[in-house]
C-alpha atoms as a PDB file:
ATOM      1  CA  UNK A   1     -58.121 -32.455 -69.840  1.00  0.00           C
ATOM      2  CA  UNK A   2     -54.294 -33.135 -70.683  1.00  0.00           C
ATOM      3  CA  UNK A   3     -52.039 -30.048 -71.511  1.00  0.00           C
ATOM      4  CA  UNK A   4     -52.977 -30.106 -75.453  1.00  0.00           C
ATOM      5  CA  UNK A   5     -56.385 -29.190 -75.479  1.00  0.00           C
ATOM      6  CA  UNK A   6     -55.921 -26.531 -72.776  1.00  0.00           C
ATOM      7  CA  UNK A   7     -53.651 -25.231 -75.047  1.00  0.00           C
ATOM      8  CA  UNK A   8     -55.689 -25.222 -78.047  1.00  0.00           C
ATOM      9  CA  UNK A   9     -59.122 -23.543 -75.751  1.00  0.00           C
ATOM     10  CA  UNK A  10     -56.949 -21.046 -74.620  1.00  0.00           C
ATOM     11  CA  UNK A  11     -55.772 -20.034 -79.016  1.00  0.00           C
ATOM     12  CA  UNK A  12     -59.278 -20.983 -80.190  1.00  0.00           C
ATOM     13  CA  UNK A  13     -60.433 -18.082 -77.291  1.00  0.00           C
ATOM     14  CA  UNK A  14     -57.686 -15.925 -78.190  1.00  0.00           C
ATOM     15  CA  UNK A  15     -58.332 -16.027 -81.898  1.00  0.00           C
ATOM     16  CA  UNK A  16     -61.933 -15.387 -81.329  1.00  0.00           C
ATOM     17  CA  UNK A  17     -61.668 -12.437 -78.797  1.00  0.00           C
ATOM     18  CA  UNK A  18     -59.031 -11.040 -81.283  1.00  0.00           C
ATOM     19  CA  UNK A  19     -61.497 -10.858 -84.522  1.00  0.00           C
ATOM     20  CA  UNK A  20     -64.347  -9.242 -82.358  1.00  0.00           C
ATOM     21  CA  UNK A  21     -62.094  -6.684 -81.367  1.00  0.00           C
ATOM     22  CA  UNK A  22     -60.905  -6.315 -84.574  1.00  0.00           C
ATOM     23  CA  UNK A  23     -64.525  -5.947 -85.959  1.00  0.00           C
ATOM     24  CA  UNK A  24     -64.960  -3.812 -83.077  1.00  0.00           C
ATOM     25  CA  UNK A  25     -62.370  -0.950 -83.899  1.00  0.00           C
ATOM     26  CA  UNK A  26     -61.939  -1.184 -87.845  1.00  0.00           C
ATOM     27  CA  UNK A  27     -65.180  -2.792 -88.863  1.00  0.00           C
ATOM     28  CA  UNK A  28     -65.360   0.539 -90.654  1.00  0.00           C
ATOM     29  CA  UNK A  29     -62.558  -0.381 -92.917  1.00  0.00           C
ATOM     30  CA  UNK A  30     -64.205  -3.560 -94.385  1.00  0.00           C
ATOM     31  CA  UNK A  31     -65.891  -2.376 -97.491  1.00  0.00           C
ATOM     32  CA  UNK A  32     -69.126  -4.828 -96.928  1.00  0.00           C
ATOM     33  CA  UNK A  33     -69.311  -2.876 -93.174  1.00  0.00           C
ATOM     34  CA  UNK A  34     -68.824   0.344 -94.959  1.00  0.00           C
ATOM     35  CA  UNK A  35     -71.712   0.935 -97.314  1.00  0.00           C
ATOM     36  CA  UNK A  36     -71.983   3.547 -99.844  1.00  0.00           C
ATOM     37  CA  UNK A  37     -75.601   2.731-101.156  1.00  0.00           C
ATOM     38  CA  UNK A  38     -79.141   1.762-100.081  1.00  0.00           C
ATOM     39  CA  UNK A  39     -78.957  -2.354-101.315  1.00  0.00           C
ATOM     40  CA  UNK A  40     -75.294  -2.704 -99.401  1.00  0.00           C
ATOM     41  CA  UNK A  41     -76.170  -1.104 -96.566  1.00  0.00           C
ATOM     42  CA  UNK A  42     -79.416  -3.237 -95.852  1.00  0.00           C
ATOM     43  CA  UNK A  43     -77.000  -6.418 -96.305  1.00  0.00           C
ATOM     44  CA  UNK A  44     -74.974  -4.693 -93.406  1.00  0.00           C
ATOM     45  CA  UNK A  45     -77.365  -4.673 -91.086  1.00  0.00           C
ATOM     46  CA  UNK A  46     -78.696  -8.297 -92.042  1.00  0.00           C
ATOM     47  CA  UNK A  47     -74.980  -9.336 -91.405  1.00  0.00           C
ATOM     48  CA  UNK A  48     -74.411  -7.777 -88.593  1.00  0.00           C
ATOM     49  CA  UNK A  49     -78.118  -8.839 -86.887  1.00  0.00           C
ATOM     50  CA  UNK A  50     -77.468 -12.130 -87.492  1.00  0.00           C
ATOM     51  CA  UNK A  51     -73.933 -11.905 -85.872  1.00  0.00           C
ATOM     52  CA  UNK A  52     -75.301 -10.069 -82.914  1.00  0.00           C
ATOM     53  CA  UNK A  53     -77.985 -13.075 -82.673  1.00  0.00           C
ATOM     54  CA  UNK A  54     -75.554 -15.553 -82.790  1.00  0.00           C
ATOM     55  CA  UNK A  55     -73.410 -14.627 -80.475  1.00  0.00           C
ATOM     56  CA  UNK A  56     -76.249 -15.623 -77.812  1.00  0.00           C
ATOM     57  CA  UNK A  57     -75.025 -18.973 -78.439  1.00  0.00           C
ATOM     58  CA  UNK A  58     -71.501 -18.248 -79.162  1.00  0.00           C
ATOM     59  CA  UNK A  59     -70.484 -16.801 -75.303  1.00  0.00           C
ATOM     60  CA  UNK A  60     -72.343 -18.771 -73.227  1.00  0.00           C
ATOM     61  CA  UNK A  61     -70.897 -22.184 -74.860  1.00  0.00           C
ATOM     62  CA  UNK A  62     -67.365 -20.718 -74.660  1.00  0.00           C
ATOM     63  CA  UNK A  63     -68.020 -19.541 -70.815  1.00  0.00           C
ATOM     64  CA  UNK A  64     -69.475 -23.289 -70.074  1.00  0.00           C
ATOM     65  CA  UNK A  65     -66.397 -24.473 -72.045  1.00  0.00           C
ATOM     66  CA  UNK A  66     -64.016 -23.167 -70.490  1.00  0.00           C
ATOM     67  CA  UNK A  67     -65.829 -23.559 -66.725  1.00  0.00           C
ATOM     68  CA  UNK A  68     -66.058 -27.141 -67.332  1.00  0.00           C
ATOM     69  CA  UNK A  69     -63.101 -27.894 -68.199  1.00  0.00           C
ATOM     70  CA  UNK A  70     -61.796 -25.886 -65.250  1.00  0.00           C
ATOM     71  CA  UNK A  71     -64.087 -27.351 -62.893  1.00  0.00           C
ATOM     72  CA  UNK A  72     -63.346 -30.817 -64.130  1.00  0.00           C
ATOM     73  CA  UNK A  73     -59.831 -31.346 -64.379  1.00  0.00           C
ATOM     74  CA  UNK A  74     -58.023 -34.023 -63.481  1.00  0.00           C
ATOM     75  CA  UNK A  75     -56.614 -31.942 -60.330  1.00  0.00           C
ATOM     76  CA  UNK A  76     -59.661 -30.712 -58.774  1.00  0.00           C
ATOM     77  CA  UNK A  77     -60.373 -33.826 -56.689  1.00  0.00           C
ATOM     78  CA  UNK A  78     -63.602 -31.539 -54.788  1.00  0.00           C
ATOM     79  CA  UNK A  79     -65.465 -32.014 -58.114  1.00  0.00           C
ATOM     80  CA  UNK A  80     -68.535 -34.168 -57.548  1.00  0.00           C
ATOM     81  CA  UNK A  81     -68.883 -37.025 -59.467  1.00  0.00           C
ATOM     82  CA  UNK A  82     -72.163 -38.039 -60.820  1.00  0.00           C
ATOM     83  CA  UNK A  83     -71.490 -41.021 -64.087  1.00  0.00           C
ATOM     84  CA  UNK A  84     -75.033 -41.542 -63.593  1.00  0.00           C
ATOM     85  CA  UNK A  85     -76.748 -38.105 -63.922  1.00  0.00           C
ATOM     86  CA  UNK A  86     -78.164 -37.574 -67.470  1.00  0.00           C
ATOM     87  CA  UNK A  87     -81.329 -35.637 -67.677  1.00  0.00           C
ATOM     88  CA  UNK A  88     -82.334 -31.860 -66.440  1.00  0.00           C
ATOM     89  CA  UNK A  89     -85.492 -30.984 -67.666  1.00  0.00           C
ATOM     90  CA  UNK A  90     -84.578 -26.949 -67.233  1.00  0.00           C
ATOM     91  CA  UNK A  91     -81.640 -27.231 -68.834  1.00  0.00           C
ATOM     92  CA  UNK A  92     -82.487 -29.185 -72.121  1.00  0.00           C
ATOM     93  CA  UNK A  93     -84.965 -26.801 -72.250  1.00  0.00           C
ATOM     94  CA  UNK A  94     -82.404 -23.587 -71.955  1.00  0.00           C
ATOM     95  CA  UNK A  95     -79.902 -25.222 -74.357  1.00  0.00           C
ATOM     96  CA  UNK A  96     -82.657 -26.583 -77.300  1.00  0.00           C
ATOM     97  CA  UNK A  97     -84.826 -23.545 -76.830  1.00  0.00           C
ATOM     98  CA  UNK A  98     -82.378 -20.681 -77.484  1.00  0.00           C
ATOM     99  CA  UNK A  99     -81.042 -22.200 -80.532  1.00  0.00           C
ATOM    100  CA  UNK A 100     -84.730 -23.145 -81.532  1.00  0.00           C
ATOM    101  CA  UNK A 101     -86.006 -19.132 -80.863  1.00  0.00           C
ATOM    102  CA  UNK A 102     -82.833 -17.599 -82.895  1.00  0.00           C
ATOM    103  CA  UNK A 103     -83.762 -19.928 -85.652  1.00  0.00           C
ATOM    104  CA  UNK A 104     -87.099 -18.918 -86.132  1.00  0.00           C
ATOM    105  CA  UNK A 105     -86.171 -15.198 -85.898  1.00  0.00           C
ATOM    106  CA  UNK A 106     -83.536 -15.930 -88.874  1.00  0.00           C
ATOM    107  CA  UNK A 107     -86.149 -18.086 -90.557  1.00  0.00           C
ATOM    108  CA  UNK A 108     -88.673 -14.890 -90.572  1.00  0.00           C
ATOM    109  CA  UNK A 109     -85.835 -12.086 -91.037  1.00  0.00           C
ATOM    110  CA  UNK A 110     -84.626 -14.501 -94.111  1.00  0.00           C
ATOM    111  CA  UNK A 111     -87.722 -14.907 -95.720  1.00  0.00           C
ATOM    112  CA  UNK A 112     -88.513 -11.102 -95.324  1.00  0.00           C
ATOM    113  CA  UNK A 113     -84.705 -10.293 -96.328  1.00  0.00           C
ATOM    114  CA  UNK A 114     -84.956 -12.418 -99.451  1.00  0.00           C
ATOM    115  CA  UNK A 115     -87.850 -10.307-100.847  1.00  0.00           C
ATOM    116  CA  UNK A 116     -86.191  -6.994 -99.884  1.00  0.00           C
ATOM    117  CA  UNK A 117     -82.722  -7.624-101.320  1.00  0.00           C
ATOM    118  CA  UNK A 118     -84.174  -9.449-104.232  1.00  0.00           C
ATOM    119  CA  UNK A 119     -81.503  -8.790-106.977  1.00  0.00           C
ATOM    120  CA  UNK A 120     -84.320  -7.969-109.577  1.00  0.00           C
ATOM    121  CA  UNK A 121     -85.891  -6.312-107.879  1.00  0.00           C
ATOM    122  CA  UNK A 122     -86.446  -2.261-109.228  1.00  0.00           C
ATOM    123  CA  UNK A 123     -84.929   0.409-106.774  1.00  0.00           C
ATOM    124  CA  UNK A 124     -87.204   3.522-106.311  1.00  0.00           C
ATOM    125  CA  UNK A 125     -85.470   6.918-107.037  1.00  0.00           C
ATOM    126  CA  UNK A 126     -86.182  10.522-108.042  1.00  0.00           C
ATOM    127  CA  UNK A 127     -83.934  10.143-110.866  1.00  0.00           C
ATOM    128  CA  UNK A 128     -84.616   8.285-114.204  1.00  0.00           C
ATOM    129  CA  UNK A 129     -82.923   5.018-113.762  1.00  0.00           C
ATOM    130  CA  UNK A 130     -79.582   4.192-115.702  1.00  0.00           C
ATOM    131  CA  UNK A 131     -79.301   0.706-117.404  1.00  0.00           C
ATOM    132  CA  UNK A 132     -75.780  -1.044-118.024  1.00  0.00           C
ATOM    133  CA  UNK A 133     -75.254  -3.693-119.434  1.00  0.00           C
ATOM    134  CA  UNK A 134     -72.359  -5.828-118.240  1.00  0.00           C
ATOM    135  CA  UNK A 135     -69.847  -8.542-119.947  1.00  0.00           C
ATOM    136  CA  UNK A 136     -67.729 -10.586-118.316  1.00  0.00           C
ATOM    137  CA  UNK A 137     -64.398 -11.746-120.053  1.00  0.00           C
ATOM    138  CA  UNK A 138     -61.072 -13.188-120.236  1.00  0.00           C
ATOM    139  CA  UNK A 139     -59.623 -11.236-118.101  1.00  0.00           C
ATOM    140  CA  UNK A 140     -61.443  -8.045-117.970  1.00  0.00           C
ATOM    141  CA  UNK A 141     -65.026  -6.059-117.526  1.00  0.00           C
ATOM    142  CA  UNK A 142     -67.027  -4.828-120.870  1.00  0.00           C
ATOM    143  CA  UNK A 143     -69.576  -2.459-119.711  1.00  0.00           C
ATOM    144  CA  UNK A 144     -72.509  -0.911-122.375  1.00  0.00           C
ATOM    145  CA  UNK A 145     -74.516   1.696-122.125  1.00  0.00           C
ATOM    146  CA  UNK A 146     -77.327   1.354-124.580  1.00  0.00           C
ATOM    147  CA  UNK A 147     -79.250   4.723-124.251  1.00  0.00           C
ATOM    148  CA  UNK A 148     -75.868   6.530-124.507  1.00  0.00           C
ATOM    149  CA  UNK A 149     -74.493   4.066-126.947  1.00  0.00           C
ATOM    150  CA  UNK A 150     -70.879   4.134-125.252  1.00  0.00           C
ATOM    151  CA  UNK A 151     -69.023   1.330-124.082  1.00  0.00           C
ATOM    152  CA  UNK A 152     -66.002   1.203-121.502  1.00  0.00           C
ATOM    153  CA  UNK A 153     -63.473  -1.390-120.268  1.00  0.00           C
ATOM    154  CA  UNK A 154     -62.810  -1.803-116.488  1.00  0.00           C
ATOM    155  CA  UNK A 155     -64.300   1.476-115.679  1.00  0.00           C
ATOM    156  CA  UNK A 156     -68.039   2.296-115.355  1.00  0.00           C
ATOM    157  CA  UNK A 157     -69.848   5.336-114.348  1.00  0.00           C
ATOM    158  CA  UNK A 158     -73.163   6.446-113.641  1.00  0.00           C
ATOM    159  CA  UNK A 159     -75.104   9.515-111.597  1.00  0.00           C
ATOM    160  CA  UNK A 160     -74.989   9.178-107.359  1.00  0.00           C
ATOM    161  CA  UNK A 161     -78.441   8.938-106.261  1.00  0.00           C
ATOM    162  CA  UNK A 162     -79.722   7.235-109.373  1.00  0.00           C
ATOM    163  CA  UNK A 163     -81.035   4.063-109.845  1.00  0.00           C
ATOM    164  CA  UNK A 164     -78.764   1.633-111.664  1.00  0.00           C
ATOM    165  CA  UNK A 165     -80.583  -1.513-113.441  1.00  0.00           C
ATOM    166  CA  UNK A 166     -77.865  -3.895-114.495  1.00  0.00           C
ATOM    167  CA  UNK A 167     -77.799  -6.468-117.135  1.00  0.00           C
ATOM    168  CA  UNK A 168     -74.954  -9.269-116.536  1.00  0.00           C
ATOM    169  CA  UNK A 169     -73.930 -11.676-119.066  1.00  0.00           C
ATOM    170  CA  UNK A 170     -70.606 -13.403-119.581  1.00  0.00           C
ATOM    171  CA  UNK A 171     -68.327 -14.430-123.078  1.00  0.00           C
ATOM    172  CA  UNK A 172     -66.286 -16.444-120.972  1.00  0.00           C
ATOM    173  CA  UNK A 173     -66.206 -19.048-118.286  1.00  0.00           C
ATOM    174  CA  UNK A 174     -68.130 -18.464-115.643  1.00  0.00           C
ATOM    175  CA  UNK A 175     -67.739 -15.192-113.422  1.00  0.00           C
ATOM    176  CA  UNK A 176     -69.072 -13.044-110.583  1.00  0.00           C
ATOM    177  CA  UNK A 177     -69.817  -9.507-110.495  1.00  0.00           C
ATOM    178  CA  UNK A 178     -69.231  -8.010-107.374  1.00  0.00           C
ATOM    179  CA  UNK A 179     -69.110  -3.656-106.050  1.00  0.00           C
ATOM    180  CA  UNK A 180     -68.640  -4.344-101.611  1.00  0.00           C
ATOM    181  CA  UNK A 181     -69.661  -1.201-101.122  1.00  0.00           C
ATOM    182  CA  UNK A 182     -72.689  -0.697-103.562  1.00  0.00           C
ATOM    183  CA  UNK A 183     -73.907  -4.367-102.719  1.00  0.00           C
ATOM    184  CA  UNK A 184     -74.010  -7.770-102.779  1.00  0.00           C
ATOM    185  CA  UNK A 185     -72.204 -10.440-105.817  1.00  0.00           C
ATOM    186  CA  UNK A 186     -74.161 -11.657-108.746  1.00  0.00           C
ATOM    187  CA  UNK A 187     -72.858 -14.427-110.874  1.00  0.00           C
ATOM    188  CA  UNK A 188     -72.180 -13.816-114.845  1.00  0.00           C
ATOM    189  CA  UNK A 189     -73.172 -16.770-117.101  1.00  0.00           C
ATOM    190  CA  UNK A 190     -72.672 -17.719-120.885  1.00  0.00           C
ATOM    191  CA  UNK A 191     -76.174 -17.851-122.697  1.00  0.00           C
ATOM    192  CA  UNK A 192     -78.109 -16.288-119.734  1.00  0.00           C
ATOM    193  CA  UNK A 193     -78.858 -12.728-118.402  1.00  0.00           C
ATOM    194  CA  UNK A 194     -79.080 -11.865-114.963  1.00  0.00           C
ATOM    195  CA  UNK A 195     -80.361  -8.874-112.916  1.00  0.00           C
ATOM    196  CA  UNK A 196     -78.635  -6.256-110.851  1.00  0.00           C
ATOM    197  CA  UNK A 197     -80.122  -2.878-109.699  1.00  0.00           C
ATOM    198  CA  UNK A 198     -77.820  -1.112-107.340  1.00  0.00           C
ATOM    199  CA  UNK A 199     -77.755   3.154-106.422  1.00  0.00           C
ATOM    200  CA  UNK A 200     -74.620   4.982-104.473  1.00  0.00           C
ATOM    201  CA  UNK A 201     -76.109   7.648-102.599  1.00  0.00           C
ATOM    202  CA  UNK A 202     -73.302  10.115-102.903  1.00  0.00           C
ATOM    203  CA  UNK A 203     -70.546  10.965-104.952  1.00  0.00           C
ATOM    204  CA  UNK A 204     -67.523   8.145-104.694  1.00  0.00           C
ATOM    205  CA  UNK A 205     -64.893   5.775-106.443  1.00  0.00           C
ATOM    206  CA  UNK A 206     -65.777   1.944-104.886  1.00  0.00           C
ATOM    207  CA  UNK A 207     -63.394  -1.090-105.932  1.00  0.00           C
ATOM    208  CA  UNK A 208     -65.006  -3.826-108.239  1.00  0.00           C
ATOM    209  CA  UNK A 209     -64.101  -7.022-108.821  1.00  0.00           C
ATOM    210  CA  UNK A 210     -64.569 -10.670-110.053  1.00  0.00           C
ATOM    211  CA  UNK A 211     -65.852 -12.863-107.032  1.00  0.00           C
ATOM    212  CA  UNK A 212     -65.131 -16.203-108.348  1.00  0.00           C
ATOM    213  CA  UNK A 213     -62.312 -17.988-110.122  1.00  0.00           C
ATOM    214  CA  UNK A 214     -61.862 -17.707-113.602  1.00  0.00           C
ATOM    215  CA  UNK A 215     -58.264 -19.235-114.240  1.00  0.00           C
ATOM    216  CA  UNK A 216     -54.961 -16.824-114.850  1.00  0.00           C
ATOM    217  CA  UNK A 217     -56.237 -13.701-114.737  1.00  0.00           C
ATOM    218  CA  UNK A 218     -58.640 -13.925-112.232  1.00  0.00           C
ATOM    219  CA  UNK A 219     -56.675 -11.593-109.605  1.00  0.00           C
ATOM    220  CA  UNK A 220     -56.652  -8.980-112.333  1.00  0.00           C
ATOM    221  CA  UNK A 221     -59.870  -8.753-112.997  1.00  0.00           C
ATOM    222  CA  UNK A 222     -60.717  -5.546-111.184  1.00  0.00           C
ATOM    223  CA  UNK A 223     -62.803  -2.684-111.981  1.00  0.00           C
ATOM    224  CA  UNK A 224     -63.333   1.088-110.767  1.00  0.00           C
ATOM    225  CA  UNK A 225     -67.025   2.345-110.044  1.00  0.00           C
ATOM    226  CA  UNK A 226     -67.507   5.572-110.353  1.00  0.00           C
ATOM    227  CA  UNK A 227     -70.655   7.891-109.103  1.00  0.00           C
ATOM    228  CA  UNK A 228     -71.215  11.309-109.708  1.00  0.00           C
ATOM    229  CA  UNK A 229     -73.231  14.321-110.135  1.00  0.00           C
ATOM    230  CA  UNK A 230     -75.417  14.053-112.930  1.00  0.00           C
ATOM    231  CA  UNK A 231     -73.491  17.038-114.524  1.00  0.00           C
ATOM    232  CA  UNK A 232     -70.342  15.483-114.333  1.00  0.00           C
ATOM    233  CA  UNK A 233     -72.274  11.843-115.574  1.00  0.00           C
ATOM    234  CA  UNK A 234     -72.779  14.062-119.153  1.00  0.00           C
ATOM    235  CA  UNK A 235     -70.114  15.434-119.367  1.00  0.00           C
ATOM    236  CA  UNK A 236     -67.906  12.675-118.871  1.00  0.00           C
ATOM    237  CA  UNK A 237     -70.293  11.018-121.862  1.00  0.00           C
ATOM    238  CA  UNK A 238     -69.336  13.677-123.819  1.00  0.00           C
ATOM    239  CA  UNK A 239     -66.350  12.930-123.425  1.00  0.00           C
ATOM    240  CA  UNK A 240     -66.410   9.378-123.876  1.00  0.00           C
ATOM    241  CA  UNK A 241     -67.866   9.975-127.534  1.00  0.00           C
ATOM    242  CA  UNK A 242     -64.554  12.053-128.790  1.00  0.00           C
ATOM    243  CA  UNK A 243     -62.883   8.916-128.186  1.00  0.00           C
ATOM    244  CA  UNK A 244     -61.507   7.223-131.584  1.00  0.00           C
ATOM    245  CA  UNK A 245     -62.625   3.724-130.581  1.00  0.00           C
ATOM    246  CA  UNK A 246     -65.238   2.118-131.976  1.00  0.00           C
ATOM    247  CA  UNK A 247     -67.483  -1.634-130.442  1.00  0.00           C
ATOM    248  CA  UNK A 248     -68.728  -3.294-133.436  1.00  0.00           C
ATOM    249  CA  UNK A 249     -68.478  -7.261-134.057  1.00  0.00           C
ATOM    250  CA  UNK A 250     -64.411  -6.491-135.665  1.00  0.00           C
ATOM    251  CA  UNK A 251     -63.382  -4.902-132.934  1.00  0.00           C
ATOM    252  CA  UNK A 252     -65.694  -7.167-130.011  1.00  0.00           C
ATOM    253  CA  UNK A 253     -64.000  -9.872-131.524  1.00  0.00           C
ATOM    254  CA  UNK A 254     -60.236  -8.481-130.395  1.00  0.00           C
ATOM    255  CA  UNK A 255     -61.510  -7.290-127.191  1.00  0.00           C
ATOM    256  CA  UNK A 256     -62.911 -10.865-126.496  1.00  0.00           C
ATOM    257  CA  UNK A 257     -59.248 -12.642-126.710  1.00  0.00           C
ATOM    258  CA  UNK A 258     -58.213 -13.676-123.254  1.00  0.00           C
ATOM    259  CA  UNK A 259     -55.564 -11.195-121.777  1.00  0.00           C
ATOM    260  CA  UNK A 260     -54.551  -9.735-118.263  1.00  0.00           C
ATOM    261  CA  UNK A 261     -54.279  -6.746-116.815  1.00  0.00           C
ATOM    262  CA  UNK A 262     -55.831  -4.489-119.093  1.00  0.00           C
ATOM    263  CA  UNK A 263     -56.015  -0.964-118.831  1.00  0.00           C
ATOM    264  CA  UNK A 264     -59.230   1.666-118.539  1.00  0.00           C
ATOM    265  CA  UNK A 265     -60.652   1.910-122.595  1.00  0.00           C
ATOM    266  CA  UNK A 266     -63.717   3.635-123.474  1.00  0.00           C
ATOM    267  CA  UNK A 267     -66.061   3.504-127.264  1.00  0.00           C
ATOM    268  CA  UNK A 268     -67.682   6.206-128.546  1.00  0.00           C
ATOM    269  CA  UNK A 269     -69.572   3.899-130.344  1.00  0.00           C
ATOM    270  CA  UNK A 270     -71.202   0.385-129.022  1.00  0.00           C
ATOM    271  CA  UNK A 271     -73.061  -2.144-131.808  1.00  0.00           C
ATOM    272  CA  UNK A 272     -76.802  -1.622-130.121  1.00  0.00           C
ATOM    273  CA  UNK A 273     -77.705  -5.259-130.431  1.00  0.00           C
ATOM    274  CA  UNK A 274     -73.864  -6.546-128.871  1.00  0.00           C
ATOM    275  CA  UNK A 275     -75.210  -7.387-125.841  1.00  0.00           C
ATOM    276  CA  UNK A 276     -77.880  -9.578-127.093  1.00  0.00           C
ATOM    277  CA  UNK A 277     -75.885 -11.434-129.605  1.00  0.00           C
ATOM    278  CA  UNK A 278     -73.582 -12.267-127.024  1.00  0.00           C
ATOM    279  CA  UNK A 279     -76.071 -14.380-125.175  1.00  0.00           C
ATOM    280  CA  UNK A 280     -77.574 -15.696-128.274  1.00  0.00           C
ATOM    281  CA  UNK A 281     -74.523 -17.343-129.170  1.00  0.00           C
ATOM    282  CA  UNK A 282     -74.260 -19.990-126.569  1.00  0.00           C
ATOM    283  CA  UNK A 283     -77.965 -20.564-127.579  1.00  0.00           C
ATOM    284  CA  UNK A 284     -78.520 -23.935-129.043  1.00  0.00           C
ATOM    285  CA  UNK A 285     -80.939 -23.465-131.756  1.00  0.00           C
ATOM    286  CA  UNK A 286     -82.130 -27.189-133.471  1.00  0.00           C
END
């Protein structure tokens, strides 16, 4: 092994002891390792399982790596040499049955996983659930709330401990809609509705954000989420509805134009049917 390649084991080792102790000792400060809700947390532990499950593979190829190549160099003339040994029945068997066992583990905690975390699939809660329905535009979030027929802009809000079914669309190119710390990304597309349903278990702000390109604006397209107590929920609703803005087709119709950076806006008023005539709209009807 000439000089090069040593080098580059010993960075490739470095870099990879340096991220596990890195996960090690702030692993709490990564939002997806720092969950805030039932639906993120279980994505936690499927991340971190699988890690764990890898790493049976990971270490022992990076101890045989390096041993090798210290055995073998070019200076240790007390190696053996066998050119013409090929076959070990024990060890073919150690190095294609690991990898085969972890598989099938991951293929079973997948499939179970996949069910569990299914996106649409209903969270069970003491509280009513909460429906909002989300909009993804040039360069900004549109949230409606269609029982409490209030609309905000890069802000949205709803009671800790409660269920929250979401219903993602987008006026705009494709987008992403994405809370770390409540759970996992969902992608926002013209002409079709997808399914969220998502519950903080205590009272907290978490970051939100777009989670896939979208041209210009793209790194400004961040939201606040927002849980509370379910006092604070109605009154802050309360509040909402003194505002002197009001979501009808006029006013949807500004808001849609693509711009950057925009501030926290809320409606007192939101067109009931919005929502649905946004996805109608990139319906082709013959």
């Amino acid at each position: 092994m000439n000089k090069t390649n040593k080098v580059a084991l010993v960075v490739v080792a470095g870099l990879a002891a340096v991220a596990s102790i890195f996960l090690v000792l702030h692993g709490s400060d990564l939002t997806i390792l720092n969950p805030k809700g039932p639906i993120a947390e279980k994505q936690r532990n499927l991340i971190l399982f699988a890690a764990l499950l890898s790493v049976i593979v990971v270490i022992p190829v990076f101890i045989l790596t390096f041993t090798i190549a210290w055995k073998y160099r070019a200076g240790n003339v007390a190696a053996r040499y066998t050119p013409d040994w090929d076959y070990n029945a024990k060890l073919e068997v150690v190095w294609w049955g690991i990898p085969c066992a972890i598989i099938l583990v991951l293929s079973v905690v997948t499939w179970q996983s996949s069910h569990d975390l299914d996106p649409y699939k209903p969270l069970a809660g003491s509280a009513k659930p909460i429906t909002i329905q989300v909009v993804a535009l040039q360069w900004k979030w549109l949230f409606i709330y269609p029982d409490q027929q209030i609309a905000t802009v890069n802000y949205v809000r709803f009671p800790a401990g409660t269920p929250v079914n979401l219903e993602i669309t987008a006026d705009a190119p494709m987008n992403s809609f994405w809370i770390p710390e409540l759970g996992g990304q969902i992608y926002a597309m013209p002409g079709m509705s997808t399914g969220l349903h998502l519950m903080a278990d205590s009272a907290g702000s978490y970051r939100g954000s777009s989670a896939n390109l979208s041209g210009r604006g793209f790194a400004g397209m961040r939201f606040v989420a927002e849980s509370t107590t379910q006092a604070d929920f109605d009154r802050w609703v309360s509040e909402v509805r003194t505002s002197p803005n009001h979501l009808d087709s006029v006013s949807y119709a500004k808001l849609q134009e693509p711009s950057e950076n925009n501030a926290r806006t809320t409606y007192a008023t939101a067109q009931l049917d919005l929502y649905d005539k946004v996805i109608t709209k990139y319906m082709r009807i013959e």
